[in-house]
PDB file of N, CA and C in Angstrom:
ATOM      1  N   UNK A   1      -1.532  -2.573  -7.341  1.00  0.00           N
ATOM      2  CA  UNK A   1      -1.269  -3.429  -6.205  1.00  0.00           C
ATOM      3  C   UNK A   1      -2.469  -4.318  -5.987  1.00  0.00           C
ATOM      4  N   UNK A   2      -2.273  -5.482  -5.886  1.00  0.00           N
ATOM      5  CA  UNK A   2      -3.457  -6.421  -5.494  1.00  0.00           C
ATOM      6  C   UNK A   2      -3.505  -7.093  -3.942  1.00  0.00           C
ATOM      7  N   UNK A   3      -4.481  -7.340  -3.461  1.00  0.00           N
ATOM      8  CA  UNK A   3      -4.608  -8.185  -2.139  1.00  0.00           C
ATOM      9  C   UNK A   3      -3.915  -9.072  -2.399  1.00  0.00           C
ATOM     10  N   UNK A   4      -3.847  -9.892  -3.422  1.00  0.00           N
ATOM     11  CA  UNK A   4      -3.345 -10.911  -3.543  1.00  0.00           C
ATOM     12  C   UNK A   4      -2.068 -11.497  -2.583  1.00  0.00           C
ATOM     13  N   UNK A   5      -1.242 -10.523  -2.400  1.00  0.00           N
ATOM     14  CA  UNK A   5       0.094 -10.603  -1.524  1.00  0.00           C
ATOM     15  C   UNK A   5      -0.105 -10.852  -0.363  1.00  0.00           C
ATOM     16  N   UNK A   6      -1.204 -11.305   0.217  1.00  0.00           N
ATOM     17  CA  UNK A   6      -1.164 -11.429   1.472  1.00  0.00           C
ATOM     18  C   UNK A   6      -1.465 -12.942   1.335  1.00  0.00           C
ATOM     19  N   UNK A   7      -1.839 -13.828   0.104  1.00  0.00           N
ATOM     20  CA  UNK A   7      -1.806 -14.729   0.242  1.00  0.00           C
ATOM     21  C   UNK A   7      -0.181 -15.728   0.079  1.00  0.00           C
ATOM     22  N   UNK A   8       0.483 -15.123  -0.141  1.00  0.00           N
ATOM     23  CA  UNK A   8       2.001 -15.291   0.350  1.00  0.00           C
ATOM     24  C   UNK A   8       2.642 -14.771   1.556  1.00  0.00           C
ATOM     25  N   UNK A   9       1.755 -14.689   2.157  1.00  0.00           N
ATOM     26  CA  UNK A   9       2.587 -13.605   3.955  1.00  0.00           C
ATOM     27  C   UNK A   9       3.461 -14.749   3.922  1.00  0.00           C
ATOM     28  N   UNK A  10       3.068 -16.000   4.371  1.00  0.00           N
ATOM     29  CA  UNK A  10       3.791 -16.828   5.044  1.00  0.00           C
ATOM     30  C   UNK A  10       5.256 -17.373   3.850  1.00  0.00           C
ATOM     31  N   UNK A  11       5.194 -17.195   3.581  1.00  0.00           N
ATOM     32  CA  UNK A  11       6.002 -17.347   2.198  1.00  0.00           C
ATOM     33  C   UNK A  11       7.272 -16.313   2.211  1.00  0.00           C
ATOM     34  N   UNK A  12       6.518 -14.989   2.623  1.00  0.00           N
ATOM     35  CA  UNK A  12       7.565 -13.669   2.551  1.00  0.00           C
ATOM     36  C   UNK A  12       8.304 -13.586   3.857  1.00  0.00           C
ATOM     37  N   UNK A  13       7.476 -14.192   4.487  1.00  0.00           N
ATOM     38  CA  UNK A  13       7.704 -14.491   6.291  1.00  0.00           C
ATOM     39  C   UNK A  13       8.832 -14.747   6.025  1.00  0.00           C
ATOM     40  N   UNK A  14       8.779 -16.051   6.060  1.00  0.00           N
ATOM     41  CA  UNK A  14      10.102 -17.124   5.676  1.00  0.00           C
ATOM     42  C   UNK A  14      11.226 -16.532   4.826  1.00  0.00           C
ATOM     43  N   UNK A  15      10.845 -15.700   3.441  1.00  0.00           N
ATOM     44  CA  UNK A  15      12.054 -15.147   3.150  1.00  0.00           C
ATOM     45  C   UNK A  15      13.064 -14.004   4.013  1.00  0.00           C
ATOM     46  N   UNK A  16      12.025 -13.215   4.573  1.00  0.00           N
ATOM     47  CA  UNK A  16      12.391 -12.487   6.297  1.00  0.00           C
ATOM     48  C   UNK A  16      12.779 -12.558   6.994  1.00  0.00           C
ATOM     49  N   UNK A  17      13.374 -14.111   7.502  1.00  0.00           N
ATOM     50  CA  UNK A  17      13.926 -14.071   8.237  1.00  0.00           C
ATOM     51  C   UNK A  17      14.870 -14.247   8.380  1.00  0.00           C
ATOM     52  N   UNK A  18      15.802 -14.904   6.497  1.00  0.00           N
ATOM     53  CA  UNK A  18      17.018 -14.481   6.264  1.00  0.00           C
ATOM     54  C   UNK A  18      17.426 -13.569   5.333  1.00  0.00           C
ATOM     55  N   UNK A  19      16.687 -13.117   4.646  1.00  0.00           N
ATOM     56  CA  UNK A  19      17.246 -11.939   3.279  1.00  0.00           C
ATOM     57  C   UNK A  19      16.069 -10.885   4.160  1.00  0.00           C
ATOM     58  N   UNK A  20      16.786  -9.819   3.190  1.00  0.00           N
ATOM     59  CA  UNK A  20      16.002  -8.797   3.610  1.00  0.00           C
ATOM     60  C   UNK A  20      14.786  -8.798   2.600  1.00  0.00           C
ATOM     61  N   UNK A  21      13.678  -8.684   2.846  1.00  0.00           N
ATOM     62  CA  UNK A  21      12.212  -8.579   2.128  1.00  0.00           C
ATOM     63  C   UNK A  21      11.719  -7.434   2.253  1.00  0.00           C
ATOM     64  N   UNK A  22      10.984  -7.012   1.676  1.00  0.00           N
ATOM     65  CA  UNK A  22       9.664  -5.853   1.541  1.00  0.00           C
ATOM     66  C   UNK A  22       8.530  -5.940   0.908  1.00  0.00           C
ATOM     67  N   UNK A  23       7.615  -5.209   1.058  1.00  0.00           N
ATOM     68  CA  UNK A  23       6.405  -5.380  -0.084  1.00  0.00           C
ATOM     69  C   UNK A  23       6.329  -3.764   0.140  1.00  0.00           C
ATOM     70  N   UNK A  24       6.362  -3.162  -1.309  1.00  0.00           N
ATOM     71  CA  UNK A  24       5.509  -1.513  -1.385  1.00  0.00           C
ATOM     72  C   UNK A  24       4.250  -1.312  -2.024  1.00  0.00           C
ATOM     73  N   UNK A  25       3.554  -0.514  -1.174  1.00  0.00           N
ATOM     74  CA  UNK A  25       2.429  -0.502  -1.877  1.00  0.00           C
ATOM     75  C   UNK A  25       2.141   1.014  -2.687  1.00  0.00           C
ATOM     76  N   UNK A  26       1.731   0.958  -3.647  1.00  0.00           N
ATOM     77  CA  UNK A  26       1.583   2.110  -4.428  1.00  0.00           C
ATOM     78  C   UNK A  26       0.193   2.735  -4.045  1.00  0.00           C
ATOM     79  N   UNK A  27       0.015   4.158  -3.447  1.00  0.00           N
ATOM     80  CA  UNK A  27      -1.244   4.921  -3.084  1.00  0.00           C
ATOM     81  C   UNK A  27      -0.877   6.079  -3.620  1.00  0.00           C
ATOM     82  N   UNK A  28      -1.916   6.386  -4.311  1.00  0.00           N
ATOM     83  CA  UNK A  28      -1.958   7.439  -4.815  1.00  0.00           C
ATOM     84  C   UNK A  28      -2.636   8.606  -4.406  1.00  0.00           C
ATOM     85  N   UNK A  29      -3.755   8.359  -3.456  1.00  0.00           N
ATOM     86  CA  UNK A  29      -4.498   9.254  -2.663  1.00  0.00           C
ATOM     87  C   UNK A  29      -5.560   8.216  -1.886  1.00  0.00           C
ATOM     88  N   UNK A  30      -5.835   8.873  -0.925  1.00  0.00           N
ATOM     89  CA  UNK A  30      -6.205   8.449   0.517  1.00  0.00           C
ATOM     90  C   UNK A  30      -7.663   8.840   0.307  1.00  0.00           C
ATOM     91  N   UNK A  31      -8.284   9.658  -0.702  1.00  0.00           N
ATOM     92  CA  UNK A  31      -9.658   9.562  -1.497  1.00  0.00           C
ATOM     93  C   UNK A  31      -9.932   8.392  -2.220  1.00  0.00           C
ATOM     94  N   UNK A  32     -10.880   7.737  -1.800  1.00  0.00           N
ATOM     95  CA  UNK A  32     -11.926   6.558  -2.172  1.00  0.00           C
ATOM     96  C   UNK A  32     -12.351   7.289  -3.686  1.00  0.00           C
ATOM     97  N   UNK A  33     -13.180   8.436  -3.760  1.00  0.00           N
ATOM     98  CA  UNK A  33     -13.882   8.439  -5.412  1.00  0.00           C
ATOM     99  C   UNK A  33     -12.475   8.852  -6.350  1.00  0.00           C
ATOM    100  N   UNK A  34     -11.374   9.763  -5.648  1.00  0.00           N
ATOM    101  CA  UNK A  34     -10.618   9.803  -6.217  1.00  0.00           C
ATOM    102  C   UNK A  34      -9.452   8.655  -7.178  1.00  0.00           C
ATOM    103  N   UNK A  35      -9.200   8.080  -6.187  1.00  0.00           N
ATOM    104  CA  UNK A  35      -8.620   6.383  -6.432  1.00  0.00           C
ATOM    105  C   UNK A  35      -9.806   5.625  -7.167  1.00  0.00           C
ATOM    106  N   UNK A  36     -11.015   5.762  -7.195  1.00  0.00           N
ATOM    107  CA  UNK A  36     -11.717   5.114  -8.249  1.00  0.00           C
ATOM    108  C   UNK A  36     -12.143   5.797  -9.477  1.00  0.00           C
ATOM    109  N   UNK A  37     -11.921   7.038  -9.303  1.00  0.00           N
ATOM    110  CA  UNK A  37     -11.247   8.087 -10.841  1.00  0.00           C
ATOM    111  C   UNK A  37     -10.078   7.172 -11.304  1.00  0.00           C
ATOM    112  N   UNK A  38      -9.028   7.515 -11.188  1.00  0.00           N
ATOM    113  CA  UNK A  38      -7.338   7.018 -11.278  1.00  0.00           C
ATOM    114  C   UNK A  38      -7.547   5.471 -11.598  1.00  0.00           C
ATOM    115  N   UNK A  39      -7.933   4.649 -10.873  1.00  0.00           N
ATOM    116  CA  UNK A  39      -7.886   3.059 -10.729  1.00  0.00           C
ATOM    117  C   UNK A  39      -9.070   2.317 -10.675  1.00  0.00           C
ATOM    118  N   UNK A  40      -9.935   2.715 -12.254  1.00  0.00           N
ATOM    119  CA  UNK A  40     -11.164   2.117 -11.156  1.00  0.00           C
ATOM    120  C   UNK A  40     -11.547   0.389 -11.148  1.00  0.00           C
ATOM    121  N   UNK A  41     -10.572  -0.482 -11.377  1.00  0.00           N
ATOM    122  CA  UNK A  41     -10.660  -1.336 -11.033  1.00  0.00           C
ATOM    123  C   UNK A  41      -9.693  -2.217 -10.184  1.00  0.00           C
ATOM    124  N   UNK A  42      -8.748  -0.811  -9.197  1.00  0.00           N
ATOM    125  CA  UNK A  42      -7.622  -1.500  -8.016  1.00  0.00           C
ATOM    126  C   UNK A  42      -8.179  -1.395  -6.721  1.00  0.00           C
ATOM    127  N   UNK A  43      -7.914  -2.448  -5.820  1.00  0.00           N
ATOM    128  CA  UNK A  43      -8.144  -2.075  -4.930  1.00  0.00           C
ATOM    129  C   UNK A  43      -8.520  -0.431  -3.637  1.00  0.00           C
ATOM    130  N   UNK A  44      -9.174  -0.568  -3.590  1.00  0.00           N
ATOM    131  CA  UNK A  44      -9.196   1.050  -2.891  1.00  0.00           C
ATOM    132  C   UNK A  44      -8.273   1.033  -2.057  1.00  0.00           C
ATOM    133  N   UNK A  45      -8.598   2.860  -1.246  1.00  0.00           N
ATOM    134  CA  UNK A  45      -7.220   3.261  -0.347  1.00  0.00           C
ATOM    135  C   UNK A  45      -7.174   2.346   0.644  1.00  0.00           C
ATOM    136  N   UNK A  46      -8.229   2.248   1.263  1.00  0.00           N
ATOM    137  CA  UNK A  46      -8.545   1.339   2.502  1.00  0.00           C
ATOM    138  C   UNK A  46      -7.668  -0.107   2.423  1.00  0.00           C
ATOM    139  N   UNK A  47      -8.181  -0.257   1.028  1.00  0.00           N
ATOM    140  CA  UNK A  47      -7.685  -2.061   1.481  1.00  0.00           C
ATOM    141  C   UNK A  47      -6.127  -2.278   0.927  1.00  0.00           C
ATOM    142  N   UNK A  48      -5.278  -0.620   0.800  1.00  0.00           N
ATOM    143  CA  UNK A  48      -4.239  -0.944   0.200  1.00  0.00           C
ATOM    144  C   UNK A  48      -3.274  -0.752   1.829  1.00  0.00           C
ATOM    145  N   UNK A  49      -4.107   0.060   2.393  1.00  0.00           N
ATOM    146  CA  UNK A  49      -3.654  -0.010   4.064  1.00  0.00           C
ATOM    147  C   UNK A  49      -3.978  -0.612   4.535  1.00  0.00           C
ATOM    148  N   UNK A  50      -4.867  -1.676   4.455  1.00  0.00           N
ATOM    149  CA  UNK A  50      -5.025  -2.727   5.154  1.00  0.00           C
ATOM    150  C   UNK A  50      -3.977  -3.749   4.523  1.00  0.00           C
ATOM    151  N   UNK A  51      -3.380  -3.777   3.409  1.00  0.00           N
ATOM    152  CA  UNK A  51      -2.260  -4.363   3.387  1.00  0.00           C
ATOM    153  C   UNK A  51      -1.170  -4.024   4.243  1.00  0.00           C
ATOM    154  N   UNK A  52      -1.098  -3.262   4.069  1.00  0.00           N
ATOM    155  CA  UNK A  52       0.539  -2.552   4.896  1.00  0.00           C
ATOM    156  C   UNK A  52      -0.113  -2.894   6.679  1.00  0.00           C
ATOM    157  N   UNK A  53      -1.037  -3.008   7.195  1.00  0.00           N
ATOM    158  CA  UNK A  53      -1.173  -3.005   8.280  1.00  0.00           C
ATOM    159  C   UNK A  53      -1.263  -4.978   8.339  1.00  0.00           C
ATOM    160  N   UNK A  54      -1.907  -5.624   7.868  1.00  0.00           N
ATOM    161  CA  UNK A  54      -1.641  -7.018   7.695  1.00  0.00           C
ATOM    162  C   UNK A  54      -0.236  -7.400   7.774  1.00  0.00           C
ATOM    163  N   UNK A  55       0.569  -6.881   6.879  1.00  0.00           N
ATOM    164  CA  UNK A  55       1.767  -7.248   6.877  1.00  0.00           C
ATOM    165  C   UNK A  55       2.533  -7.098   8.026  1.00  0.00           C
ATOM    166  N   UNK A  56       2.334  -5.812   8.538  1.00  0.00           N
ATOM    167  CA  UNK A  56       3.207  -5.428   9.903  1.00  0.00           C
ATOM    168  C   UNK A  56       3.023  -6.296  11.172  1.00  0.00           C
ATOM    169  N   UNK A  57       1.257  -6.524  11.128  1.00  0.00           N
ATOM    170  CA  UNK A  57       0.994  -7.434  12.255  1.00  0.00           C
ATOM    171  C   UNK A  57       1.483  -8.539  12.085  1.00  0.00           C
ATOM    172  N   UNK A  58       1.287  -9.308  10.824  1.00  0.00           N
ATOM    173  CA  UNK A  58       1.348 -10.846  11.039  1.00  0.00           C
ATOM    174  C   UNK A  58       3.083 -11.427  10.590  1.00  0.00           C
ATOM    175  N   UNK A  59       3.743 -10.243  10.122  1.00  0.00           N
ATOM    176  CA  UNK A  59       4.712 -11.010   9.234  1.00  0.00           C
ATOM    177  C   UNK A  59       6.216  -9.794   9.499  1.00  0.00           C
ATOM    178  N   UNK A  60       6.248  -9.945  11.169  1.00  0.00           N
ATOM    179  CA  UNK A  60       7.077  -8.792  11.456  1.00  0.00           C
ATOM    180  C   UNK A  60       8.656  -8.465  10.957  1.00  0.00           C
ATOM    181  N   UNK A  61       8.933  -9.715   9.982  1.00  0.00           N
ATOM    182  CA  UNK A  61      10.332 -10.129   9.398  1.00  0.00           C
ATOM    183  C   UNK A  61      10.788  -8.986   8.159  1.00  0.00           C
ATOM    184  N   UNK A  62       9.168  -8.668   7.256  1.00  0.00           N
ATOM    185  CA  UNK A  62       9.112  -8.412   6.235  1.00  0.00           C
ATOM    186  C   UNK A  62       8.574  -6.688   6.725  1.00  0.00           C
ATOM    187  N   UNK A  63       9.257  -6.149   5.615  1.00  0.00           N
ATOM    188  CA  UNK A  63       9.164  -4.904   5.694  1.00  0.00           C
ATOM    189  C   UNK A  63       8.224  -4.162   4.540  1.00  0.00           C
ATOM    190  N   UNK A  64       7.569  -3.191   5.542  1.00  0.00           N
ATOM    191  CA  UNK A  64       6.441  -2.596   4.047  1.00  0.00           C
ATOM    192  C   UNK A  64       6.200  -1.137   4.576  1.00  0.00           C
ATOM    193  N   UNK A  65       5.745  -0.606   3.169  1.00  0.00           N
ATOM    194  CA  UNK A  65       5.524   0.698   3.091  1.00  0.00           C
ATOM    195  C   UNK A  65       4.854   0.945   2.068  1.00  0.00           C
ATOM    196  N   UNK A  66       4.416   2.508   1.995  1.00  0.00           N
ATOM    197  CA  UNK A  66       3.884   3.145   1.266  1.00  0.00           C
ATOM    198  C   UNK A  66       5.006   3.520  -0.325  1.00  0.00           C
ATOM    199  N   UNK A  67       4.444   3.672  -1.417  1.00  0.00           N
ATOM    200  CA  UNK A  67       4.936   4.505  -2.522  1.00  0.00           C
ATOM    201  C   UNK A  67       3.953   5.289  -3.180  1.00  0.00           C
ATOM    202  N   UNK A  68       4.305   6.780  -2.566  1.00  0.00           N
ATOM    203  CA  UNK A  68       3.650   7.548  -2.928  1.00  0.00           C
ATOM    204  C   UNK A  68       3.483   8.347  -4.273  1.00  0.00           C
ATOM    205  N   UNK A  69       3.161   7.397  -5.507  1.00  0.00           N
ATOM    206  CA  UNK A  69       3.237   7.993  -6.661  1.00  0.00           C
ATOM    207  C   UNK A  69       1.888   6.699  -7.275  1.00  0.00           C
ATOM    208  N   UNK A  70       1.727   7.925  -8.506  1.00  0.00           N
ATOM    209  CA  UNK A  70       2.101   9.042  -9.047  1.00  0.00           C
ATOM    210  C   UNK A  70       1.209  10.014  -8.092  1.00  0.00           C
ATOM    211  N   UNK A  71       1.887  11.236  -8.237  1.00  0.00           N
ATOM    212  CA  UNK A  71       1.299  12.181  -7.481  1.00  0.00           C
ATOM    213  C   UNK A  71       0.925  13.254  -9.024  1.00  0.00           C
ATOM    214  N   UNK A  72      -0.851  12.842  -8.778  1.00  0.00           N
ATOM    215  CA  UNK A  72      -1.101  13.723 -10.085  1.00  0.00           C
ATOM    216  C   UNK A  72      -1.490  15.347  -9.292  1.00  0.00           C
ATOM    217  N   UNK A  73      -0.825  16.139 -10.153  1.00  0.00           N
ATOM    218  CA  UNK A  73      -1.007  17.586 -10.293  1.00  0.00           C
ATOM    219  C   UNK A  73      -2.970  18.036 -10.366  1.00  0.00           C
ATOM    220  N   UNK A  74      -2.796  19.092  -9.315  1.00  0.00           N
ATOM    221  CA  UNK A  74      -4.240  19.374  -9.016  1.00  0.00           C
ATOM    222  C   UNK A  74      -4.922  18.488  -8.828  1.00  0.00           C
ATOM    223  N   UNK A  75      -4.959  17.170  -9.008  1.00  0.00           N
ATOM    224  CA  UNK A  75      -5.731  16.336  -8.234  1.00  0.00           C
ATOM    225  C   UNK A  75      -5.574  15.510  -6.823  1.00  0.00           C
ATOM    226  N   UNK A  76      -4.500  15.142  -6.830  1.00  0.00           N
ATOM    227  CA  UNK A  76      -3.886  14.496  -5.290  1.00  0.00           C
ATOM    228  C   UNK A  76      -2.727  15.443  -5.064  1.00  0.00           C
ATOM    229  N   UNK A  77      -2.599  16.581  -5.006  1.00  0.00           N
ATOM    230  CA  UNK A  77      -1.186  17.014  -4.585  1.00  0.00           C
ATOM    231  C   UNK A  77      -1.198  17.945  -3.675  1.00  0.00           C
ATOM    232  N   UNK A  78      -2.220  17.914  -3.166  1.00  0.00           N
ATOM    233  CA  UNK A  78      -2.414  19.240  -1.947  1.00  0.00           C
ATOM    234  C   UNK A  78      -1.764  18.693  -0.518  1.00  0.00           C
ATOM    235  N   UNK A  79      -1.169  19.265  -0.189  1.00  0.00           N
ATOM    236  CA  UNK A  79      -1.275  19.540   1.305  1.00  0.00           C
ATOM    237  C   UNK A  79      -2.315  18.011   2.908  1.00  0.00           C
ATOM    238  N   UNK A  80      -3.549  18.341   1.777  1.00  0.00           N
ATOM    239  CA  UNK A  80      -4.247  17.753   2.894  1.00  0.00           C
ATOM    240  C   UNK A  80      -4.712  16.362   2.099  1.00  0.00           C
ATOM    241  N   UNK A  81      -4.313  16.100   1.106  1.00  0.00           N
ATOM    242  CA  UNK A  81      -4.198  14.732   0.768  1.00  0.00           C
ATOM    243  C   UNK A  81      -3.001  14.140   0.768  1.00  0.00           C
ATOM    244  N   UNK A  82      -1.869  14.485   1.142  1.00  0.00           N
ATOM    245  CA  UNK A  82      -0.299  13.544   0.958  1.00  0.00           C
ATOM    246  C   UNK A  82      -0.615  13.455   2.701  1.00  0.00           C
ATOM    247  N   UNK A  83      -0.563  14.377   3.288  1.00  0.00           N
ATOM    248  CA  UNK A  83      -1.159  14.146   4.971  1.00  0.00           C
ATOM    249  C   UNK A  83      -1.498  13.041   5.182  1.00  0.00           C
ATOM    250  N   UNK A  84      -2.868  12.423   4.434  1.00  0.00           N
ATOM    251  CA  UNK A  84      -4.174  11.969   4.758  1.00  0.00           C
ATOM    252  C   UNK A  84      -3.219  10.131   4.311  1.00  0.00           C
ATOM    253  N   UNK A  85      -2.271  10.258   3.832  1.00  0.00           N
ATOM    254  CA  UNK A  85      -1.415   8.910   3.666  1.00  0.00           C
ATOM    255  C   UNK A  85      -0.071   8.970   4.710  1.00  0.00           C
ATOM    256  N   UNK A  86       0.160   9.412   5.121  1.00  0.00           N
ATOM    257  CA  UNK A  86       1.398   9.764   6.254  1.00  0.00           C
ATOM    258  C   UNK A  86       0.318   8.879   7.250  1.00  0.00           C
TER     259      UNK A  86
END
């Protein structure tokens, strides 16, 4: 997932307000060194929720969420990391 999508808000806006739109964002864990294990050159957790929170504020037409995968085994699959993205 890239920031990049927020340089189309206004763009997705507009498709929002007659088709139905979304943007998902893919997180894989809500750990910073972890996500830079897994991805180390995607955006971190932070700024992938700061997408989803950008979007909600500025572009209330368009719909967004989380996609919670991949969910790797023994490393993001506990309990208190799927939480830590809810």
């Amino acid at each position: 997932m890239s920031i990049l999508v927020l340089r189309d808000l206004q763009l997705l806006e507009s498709i929002g307000k007659y088709n139905w739109c979304t943007v998902s964002v893919t997180i894989t864990t809500a750990d910073p060194a972890k996500a830079g294990f897994l991805e180390p050159r995607a955006p971190a957790p932070e700024a992938r929720f700061g997408i989803i929170r950008q979007i909600k504020d500025a572009a209330a037409p368009v719909q967004a969420g989380v996609l919670l995968m991949p969910v790797v085994p023994l490393l993001c699959d506990s309990p208190e990391d799927r939480e830590a993205i809810e």
